[in-house]
Protein backbone atom coordinates (compact mmCIF):
# COMPACT_ATOMS: atom_id res chain seq x y z
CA UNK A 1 122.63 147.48 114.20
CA UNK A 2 119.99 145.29 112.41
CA UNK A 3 121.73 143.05 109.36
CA UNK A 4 120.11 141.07 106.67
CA UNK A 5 120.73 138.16 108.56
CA UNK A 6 119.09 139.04 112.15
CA UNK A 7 116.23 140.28 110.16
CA UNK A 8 115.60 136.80 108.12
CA UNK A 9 116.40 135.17 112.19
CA UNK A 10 113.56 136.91 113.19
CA UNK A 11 111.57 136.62 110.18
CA UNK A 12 111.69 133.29 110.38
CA UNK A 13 110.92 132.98 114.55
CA UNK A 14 107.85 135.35 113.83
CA UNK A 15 106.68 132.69 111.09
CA UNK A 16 107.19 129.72 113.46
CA UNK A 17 105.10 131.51 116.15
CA UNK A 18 102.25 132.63 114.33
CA UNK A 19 101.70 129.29 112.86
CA UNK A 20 102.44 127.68 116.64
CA UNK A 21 99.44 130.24 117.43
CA UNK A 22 97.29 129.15 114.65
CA UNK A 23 97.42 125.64 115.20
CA UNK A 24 96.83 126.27 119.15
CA UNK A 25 93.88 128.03 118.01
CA UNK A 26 92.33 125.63 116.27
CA UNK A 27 90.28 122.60 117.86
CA UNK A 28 90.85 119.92 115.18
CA UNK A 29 91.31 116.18 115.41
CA UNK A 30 92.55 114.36 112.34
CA UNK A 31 91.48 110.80 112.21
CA UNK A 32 91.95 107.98 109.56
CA UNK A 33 88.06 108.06 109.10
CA UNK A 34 84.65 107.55 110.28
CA UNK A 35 85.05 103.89 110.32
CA UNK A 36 81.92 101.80 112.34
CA UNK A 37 80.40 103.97 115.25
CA UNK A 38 81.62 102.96 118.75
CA UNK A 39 78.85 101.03 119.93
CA UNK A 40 79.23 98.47 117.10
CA UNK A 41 81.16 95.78 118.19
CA UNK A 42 79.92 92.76 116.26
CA UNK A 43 78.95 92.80 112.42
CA UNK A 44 77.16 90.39 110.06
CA UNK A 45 77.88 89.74 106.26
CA UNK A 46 74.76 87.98 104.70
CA UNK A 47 75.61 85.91 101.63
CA UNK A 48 74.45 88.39 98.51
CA UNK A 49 71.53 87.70 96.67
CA UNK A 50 73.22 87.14 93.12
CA UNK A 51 71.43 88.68 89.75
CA UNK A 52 74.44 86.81 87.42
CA UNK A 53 74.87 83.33 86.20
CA UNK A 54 78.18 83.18 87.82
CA UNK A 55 76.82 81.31 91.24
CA UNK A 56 80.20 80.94 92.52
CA UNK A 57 80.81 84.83 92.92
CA UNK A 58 78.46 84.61 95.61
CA UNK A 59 80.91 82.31 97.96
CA UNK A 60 83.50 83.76 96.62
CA UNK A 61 82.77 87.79 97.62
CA UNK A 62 81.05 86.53 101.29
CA UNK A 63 84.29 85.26 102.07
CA UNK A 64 86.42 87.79 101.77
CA UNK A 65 83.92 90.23 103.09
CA UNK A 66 83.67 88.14 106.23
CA UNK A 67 87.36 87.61 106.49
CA UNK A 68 88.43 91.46 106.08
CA UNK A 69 85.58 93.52 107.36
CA UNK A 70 85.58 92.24 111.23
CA UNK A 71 89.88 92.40 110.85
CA UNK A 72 89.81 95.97 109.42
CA UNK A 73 87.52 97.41 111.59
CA UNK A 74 88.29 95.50 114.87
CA UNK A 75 85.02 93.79 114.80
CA UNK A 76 83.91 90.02 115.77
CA UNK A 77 81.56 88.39 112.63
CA UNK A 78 78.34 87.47 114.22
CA UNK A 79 75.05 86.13 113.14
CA UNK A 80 72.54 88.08 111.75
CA UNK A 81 70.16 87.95 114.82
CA UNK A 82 72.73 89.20 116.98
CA UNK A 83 74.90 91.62 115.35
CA UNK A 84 75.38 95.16 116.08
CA UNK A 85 75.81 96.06 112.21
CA UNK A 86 74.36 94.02 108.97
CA UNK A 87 76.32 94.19 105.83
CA UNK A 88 74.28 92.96 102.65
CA UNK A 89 73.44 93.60 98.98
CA UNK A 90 73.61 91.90 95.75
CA UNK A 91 75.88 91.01 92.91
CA UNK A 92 73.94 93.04 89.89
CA UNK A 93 76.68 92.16 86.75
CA UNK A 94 79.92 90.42 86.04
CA UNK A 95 81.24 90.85 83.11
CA UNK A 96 84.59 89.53 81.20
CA UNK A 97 86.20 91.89 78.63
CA UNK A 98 89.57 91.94 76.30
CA UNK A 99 90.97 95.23 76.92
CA UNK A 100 94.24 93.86 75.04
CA UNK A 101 94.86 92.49 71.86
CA UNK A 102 96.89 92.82 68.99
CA UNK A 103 95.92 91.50 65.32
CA UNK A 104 97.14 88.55 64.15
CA UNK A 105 99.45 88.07 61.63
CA UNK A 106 97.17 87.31 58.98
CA UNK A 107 95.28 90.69 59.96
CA UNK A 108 91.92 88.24 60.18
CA UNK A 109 91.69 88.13 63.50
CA UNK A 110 93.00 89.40 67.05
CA UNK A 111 95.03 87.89 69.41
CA UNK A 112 93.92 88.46 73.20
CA UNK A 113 96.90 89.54 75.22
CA UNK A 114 94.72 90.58 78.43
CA UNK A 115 91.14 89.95 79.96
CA UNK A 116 89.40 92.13 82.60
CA UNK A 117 86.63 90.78 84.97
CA UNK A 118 84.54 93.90 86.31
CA UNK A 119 82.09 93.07 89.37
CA UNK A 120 79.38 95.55 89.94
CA UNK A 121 77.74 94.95 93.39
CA UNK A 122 75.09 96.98 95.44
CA UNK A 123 76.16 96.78 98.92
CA UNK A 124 74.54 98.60 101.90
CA UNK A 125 76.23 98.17 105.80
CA UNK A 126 72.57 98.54 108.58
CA UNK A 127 73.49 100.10 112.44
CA UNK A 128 70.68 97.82 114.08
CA UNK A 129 70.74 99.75 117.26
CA UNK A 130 69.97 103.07 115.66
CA UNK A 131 68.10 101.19 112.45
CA UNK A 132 69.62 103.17 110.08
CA UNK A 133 72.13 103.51 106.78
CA UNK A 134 75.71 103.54 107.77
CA UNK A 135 76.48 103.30 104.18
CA UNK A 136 75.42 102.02 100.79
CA UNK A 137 76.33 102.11 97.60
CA UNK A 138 73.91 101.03 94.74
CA UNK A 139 76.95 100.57 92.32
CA UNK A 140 80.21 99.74 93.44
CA UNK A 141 82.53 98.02 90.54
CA UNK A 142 85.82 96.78 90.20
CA UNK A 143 88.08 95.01 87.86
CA UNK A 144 90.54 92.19 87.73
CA UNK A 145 92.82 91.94 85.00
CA UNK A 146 94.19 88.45 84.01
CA UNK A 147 96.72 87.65 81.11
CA UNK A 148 95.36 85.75 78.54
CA UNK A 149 98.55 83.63 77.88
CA UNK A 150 99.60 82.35 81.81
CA UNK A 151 96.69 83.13 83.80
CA UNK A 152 92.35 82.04 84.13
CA UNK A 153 89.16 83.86 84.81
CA UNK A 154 89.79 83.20 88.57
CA UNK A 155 92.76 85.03 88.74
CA UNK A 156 90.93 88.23 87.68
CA UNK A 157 87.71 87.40 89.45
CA UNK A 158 89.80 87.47 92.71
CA UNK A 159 91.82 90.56 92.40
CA UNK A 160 87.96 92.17 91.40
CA UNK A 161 86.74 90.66 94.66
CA UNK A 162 89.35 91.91 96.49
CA UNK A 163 89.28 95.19 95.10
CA UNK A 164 85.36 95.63 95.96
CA UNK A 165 85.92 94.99 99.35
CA UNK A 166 88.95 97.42 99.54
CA UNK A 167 86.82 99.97 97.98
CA UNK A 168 83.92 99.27 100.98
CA UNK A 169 86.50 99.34 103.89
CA UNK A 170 87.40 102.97 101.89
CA UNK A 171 84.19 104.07 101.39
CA UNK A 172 83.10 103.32 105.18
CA UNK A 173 86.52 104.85 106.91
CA UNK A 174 85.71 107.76 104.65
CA UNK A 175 81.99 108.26 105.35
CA UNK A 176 82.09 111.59 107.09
């Protein structure tokens, strides 16, 4: 005799088999992303050409980029003449804004509570082998928000710098 409970037993064994089946069936890999093809194992960041007054930014972003991209991609930095893959671009706008404020007491005027730097880059990474695109964008931004009352432009000019090169190691592990 079948009961309610043998039948939801073997409900539940049918279930697990058919999905055992479908995922035999199917030939996919997962990865983390696309990342850097194979055959690039050493990768060059050019200083950007800079289109603000802010000539620092320049240093500034070339650093990080040439600390994290070889780490996050398991790269070695290399000159320009040599490298497998060329990363370059150009700082097109920085801009500092007051998201926050409140008025001041005397309603005359506003109080600045919080500043945000935003960095707007065009940024394109060159296979040399294959001489093409492995990815570009023409107008990659991020922020960097600083309080007005304990903290300086720097602070929110390098949490925006860091940001834009988190957004390029995302942008090239998801370039499918």
């Amino acid at each position: 005799m079948i009961t309610t409970a043998s039948l939801r037993v073997y409900g539940r064994l049918a279930g697990i088999l058919i999905l055992a089946f479908m995922l035999g069936a199917c030939n996919y890999t997962f990865q983390a992303g696309a990342g850097l093809p194979p055959h690039v194992r050493t990768l060059a960041v050019i200083p950007f050409e800079n289109e603000t007054s802010r000539f620092e930014l320049t240093q500034e972003l070339h650093e990080v980029l040439l600390d994290e991209l070889p780490r996050q991609f398991g790269v070695n930095a290399g000159s320009e003449e040599y490298a497998d893959a060329i990363v370059r671009g150009s700082i097109r706008n920085y801009r500092v804004d007051a998201p926050s404020y409140r008025a001041s007491d005397d309603r005359q005027s506003a109080e600045v509570l919080e500043r945000q730097v935003t960095i707007t880059v065009q940024i394109e990474i060159i296979d040399r082998e294959n001489n093409m695109i492995l990815w570009d964008n023409s107008n990659l931004s991020a922020r960097g928000e600083y309080l007005e009352a304990s903290q300086v432009e720097e602070d929110g000019r390098r949490v925006a710098v860091n940001r834009l090169v988190r957004d390029v190691v995302d942008g090239i592990q998801s370039n499918w």
